[in-house]
N, C-alpha and C. Protein backbone atom coordinates (compact mmCIF):
# COMPACT_ATOMS: atom_id res chain seq x y z
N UNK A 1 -15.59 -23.40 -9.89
CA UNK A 1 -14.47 -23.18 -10.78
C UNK A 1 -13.84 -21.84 -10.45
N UNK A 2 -12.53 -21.96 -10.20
CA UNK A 2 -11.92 -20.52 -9.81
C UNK A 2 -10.74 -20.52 -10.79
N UNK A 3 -10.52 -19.65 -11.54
CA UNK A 3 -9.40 -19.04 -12.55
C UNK A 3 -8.70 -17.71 -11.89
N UNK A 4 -7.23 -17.73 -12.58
CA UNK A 4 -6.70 -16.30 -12.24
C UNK A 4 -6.25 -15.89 -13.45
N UNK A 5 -6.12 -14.72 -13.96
CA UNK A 5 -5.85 -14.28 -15.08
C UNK A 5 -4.95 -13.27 -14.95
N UNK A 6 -3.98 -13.27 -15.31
CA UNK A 6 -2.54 -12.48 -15.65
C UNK A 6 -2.26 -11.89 -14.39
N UNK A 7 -2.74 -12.53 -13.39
CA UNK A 7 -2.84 -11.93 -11.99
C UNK A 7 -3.56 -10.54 -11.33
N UNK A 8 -4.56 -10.25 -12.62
CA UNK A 8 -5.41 -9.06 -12.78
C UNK A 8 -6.90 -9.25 -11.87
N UNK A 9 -7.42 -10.33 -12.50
CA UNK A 9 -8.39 -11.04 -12.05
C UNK A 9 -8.67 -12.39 -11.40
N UNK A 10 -9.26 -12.58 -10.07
CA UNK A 10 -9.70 -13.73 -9.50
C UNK A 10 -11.32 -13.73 -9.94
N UNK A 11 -11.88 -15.15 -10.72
CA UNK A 11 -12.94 -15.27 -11.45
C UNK A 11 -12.82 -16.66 -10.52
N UNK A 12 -14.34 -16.39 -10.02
CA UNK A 12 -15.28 -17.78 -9.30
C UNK A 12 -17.00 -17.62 -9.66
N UNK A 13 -17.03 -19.17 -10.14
CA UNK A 13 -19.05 -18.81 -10.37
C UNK A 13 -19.14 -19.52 -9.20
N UNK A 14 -20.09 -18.51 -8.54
CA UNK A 14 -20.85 -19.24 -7.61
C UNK A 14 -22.18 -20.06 -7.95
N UNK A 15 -22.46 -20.47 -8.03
CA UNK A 15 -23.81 -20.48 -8.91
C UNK A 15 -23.99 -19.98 -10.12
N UNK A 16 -25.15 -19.70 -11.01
CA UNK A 16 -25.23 -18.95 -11.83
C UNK A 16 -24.27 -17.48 -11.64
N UNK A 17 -23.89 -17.14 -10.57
CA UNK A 17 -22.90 -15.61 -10.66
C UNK A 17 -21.74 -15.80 -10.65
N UNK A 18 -21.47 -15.13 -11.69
CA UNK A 18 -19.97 -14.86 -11.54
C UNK A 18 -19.16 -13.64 -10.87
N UNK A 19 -18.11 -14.42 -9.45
CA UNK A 19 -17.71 -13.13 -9.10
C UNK A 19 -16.09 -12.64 -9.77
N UNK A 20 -16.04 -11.33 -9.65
CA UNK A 20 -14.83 -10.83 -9.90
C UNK A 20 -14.22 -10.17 -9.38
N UNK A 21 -12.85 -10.69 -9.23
CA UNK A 21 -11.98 -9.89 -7.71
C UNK A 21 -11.18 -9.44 -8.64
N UNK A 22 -10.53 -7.98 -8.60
CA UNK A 22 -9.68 -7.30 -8.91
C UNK A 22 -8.24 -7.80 -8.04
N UNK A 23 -7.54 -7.74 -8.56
CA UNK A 23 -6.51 -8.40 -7.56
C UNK A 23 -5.42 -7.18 -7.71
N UNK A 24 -5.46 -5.96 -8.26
CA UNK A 24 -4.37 -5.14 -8.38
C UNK A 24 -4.89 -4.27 -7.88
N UNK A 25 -4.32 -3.17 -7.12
CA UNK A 25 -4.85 -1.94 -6.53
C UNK A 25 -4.82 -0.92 -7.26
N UNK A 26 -4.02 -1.02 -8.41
CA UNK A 26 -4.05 0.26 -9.42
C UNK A 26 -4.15 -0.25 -10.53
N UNK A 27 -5.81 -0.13 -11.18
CA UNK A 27 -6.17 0.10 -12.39
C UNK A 27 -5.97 1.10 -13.46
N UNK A 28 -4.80 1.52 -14.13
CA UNK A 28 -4.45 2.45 -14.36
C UNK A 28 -4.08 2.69 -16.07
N UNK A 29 -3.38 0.85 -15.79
CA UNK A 29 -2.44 0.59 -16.95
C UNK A 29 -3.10 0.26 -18.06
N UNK A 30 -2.97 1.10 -19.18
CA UNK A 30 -3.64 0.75 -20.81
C UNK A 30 -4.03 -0.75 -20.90
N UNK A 31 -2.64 -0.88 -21.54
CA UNK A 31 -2.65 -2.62 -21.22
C UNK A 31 -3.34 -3.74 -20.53
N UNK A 32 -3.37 -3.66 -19.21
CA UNK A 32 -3.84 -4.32 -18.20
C UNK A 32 -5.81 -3.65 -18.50
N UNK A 33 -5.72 -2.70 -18.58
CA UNK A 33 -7.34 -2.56 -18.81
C UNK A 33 -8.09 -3.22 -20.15
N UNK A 34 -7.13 -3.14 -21.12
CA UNK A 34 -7.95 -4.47 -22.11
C UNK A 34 -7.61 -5.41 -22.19
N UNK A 35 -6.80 -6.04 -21.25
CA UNK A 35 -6.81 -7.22 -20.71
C UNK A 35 -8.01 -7.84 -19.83
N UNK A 36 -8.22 -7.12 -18.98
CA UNK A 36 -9.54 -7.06 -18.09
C UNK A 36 -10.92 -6.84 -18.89
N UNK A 37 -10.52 -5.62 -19.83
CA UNK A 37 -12.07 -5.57 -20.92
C UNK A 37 -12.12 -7.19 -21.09
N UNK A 38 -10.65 -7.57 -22.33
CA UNK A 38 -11.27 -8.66 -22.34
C UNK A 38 -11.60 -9.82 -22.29
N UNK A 39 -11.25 -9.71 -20.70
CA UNK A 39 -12.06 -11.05 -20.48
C UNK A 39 -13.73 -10.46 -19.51
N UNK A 40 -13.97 -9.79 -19.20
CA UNK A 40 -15.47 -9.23 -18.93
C UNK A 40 -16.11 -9.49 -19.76
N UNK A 41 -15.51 -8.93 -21.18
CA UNK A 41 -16.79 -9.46 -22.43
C UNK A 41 -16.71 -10.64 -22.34
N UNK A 42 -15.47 -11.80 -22.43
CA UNK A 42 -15.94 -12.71 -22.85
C UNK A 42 -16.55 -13.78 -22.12
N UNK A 43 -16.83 -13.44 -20.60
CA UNK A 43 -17.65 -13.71 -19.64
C UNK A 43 -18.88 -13.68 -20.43
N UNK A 44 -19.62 -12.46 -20.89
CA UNK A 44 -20.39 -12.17 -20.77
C UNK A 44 -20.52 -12.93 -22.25
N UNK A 45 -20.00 -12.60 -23.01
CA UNK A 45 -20.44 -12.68 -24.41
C UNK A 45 -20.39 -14.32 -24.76
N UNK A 46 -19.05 -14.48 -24.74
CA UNK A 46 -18.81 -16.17 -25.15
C UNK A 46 -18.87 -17.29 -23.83
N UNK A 47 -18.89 -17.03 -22.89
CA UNK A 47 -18.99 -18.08 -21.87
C UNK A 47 -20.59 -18.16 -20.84
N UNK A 48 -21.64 -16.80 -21.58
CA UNK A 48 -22.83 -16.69 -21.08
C UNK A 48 -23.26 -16.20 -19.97
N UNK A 49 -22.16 -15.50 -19.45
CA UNK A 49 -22.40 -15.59 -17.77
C UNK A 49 -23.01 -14.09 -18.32
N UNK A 50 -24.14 -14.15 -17.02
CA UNK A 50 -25.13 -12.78 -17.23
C UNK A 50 -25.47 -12.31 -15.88
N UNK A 51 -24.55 -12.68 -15.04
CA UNK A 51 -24.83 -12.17 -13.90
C UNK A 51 -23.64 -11.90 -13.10
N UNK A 52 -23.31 -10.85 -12.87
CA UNK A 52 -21.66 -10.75 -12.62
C UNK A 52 -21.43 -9.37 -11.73
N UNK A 53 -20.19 -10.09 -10.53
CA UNK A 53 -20.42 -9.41 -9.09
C UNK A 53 -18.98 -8.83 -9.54
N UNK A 54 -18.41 -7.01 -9.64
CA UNK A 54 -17.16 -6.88 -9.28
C UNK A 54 -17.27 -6.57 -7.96
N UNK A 55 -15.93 -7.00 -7.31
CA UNK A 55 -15.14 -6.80 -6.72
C UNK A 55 -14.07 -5.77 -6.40
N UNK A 56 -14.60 -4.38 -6.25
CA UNK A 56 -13.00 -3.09 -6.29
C UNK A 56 -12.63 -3.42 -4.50
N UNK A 57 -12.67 -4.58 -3.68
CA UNK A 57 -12.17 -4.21 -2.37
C UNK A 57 -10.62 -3.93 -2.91
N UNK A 58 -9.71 -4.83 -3.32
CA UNK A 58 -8.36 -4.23 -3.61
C UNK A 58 -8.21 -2.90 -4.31
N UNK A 59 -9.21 -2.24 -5.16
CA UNK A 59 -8.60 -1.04 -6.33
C UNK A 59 -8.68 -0.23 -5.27
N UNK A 60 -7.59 0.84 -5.58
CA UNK A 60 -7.11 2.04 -4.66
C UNK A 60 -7.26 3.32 -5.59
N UNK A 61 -7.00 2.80 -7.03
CA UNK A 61 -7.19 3.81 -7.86
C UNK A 61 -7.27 3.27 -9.33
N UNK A 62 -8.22 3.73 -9.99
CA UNK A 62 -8.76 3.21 -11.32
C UNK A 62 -9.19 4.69 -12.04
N UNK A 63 -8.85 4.40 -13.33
CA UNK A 63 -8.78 5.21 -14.61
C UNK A 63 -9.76 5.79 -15.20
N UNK A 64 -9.88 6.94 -16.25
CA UNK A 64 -11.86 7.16 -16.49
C UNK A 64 -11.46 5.68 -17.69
N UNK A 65 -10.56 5.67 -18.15
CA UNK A 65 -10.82 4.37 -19.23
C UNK A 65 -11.65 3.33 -18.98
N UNK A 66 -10.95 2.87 -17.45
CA UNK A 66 -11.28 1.54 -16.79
C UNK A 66 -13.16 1.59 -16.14
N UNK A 67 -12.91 2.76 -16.19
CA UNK A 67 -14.70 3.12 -15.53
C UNK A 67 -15.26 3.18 -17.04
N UNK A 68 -14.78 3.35 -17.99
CA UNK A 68 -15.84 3.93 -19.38
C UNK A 68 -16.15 1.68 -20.00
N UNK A 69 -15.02 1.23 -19.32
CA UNK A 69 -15.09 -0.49 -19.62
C UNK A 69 -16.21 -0.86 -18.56
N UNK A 70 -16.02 -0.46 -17.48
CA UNK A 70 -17.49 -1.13 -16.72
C UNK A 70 -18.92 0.00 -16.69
N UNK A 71 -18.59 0.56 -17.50
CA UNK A 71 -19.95 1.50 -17.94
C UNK A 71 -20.87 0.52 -19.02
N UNK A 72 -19.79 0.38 -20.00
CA UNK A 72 -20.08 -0.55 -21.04
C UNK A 72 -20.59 -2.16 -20.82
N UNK A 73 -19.82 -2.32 -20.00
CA UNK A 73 -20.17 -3.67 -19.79
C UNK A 73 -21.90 -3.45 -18.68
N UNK A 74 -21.78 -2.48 -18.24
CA UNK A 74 -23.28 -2.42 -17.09
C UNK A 74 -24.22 -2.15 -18.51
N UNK A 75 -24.12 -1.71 -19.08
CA UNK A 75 -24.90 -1.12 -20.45
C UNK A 75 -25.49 -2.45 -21.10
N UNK A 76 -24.02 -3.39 -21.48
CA UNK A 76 -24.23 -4.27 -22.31
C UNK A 76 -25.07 -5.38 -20.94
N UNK A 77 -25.41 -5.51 -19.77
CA UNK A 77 -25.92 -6.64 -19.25
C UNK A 77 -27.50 -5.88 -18.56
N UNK A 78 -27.56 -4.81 -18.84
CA UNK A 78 -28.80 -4.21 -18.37
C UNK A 78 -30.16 -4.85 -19.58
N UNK A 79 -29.85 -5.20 -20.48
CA UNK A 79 -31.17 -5.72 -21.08
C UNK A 79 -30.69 -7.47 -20.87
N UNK A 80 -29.28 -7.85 -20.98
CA UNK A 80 -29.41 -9.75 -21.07
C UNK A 80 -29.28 -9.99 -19.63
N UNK A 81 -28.84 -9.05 -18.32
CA UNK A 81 -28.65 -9.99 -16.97
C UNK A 81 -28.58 -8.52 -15.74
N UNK A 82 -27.13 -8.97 -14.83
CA UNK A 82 -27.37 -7.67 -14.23
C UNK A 82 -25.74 -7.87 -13.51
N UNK A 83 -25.70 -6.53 -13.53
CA UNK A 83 -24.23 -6.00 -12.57
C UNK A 83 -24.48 -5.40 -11.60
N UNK A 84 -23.56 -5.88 -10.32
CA UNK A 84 -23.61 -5.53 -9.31
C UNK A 84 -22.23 -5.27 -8.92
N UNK A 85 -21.87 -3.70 -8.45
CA UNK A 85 -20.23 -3.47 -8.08
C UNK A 85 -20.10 -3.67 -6.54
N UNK A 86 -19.18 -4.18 -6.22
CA UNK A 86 -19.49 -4.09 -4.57
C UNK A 86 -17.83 -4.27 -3.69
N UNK A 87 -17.58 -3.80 -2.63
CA UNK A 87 -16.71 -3.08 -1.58
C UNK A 87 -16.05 -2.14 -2.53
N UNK A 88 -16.38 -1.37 -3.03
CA UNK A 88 -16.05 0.19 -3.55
C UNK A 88 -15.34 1.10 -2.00
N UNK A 89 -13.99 1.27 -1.98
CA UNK A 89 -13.74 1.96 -1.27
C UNK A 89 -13.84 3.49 -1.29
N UNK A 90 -14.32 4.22 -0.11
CA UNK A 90 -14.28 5.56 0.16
C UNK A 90 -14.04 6.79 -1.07
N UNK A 91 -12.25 6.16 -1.08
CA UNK A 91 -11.41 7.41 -2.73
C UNK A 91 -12.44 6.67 -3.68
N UNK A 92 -12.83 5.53 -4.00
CA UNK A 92 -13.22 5.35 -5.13
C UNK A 92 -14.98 5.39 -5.53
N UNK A 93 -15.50 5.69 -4.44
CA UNK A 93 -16.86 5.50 -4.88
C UNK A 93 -16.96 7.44 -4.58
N UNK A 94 -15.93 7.97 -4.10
CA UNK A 94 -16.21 9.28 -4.43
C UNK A 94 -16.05 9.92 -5.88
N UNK A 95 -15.04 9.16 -6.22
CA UNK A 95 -14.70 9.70 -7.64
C UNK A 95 -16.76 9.30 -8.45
N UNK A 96 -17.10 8.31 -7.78
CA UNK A 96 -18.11 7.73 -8.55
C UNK A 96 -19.37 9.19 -8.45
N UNK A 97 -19.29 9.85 -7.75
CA UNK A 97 -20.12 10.59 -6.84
C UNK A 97 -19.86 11.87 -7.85
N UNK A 98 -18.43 12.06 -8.09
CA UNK A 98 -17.95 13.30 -8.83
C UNK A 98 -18.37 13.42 -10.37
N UNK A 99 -18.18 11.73 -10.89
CA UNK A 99 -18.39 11.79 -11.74
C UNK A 99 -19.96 11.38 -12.36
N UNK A 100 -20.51 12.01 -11.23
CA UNK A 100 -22.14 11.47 -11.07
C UNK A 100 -22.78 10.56 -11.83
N UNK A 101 -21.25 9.08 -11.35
CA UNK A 101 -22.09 7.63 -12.02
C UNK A 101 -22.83 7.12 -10.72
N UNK A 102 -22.90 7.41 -10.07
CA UNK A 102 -22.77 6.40 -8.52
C UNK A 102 -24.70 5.91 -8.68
N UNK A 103 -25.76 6.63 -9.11
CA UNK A 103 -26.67 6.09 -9.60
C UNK A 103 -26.54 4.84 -10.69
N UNK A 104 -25.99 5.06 -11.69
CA UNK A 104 -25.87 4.70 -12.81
C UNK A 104 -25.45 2.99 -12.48
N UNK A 105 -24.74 2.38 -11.90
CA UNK A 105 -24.50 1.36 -10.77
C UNK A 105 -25.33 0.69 -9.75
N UNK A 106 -25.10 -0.77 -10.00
CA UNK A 106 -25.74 -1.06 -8.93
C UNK A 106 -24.95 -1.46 -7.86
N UNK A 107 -24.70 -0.77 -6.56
CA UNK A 107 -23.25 -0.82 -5.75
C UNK A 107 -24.16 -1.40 -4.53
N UNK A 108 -23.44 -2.49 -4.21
CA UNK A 108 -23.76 -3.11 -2.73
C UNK A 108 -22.13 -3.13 -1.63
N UNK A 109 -22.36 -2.93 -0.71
CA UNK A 109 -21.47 -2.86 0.44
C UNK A 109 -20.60 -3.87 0.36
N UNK A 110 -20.68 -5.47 0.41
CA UNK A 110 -19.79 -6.24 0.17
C UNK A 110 -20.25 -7.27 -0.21
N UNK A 111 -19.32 -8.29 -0.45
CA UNK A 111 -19.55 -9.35 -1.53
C UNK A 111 -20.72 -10.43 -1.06
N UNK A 112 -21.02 -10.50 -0.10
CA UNK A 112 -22.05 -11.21 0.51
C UNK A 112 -23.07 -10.39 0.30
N UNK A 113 -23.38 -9.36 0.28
CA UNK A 113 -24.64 -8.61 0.46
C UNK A 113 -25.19 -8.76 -1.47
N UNK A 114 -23.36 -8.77 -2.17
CA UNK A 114 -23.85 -8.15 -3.39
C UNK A 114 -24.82 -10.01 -4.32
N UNK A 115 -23.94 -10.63 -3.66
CA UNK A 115 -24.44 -12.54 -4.36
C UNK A 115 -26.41 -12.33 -3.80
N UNK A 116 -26.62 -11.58 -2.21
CA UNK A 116 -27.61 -11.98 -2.76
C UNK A 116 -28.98 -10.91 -2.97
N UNK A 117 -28.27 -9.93 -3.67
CA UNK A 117 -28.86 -9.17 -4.74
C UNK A 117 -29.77 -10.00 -6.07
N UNK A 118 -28.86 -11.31 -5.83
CA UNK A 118 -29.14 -12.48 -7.11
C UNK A 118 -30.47 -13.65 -6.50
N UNK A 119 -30.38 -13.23 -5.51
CA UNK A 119 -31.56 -14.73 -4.51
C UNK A 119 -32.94 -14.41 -5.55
């Protein structure tokens, strides 16, 4: 099953995982970020999915908002499932580094490596 959502998000379960492609390069916009909150929760919350791959290969630049939404959401699946962020580019996994989350994450190289984090 593959969905697109306001053209923000490309959503495919592979299996039990659900992946998530960012499809905009600038995460920036108020709006557009609780748009994205919510549908993450309701992945998680109302449709069950507990295992869920982002996708930042497109983001070029994202917000502390948009990082304080996938803080939350890694928070909220660390006791029911698990998150895995993966092709984090260069500018953006430095900011991760600055803002000494880059532990705090579970970041795999790319989307193949990150599905089978799940094997």
């Amino acid at each position: 099953m593959k969905m697109r959502l306001k053209q923000l998000l490309d959503i495919e379960n592979v299996g039990d995982v659900t992946v998530v492609r960012f499809t905009q390069s600038d995460v920036t916009d108020e709006r557009n970020i609780q748009i994205i909150s919510n549908e993450l929760f309701s992945l998680v919350g109302e449709l069950g999915r507990k295992k869920i791959v982002l996708n930042l290969g497109n983001v070029r630049s994202i917000s502390a908002s948009a990082w304080a939404i996938l803080v939350a959401l890694e928070v909220k699946l660390r006791n029911e499932g698990r998150l895995v962020i993966c092709n984090i580019r260069p500018q953006i996994y430095e900011v991760l580094e600055v803002m000494e989350m880059k532990m705090f994450f579970n970041v795999s190289r790319n989307e193949k490596t990150a599905l089978k984090e799940f094997a």
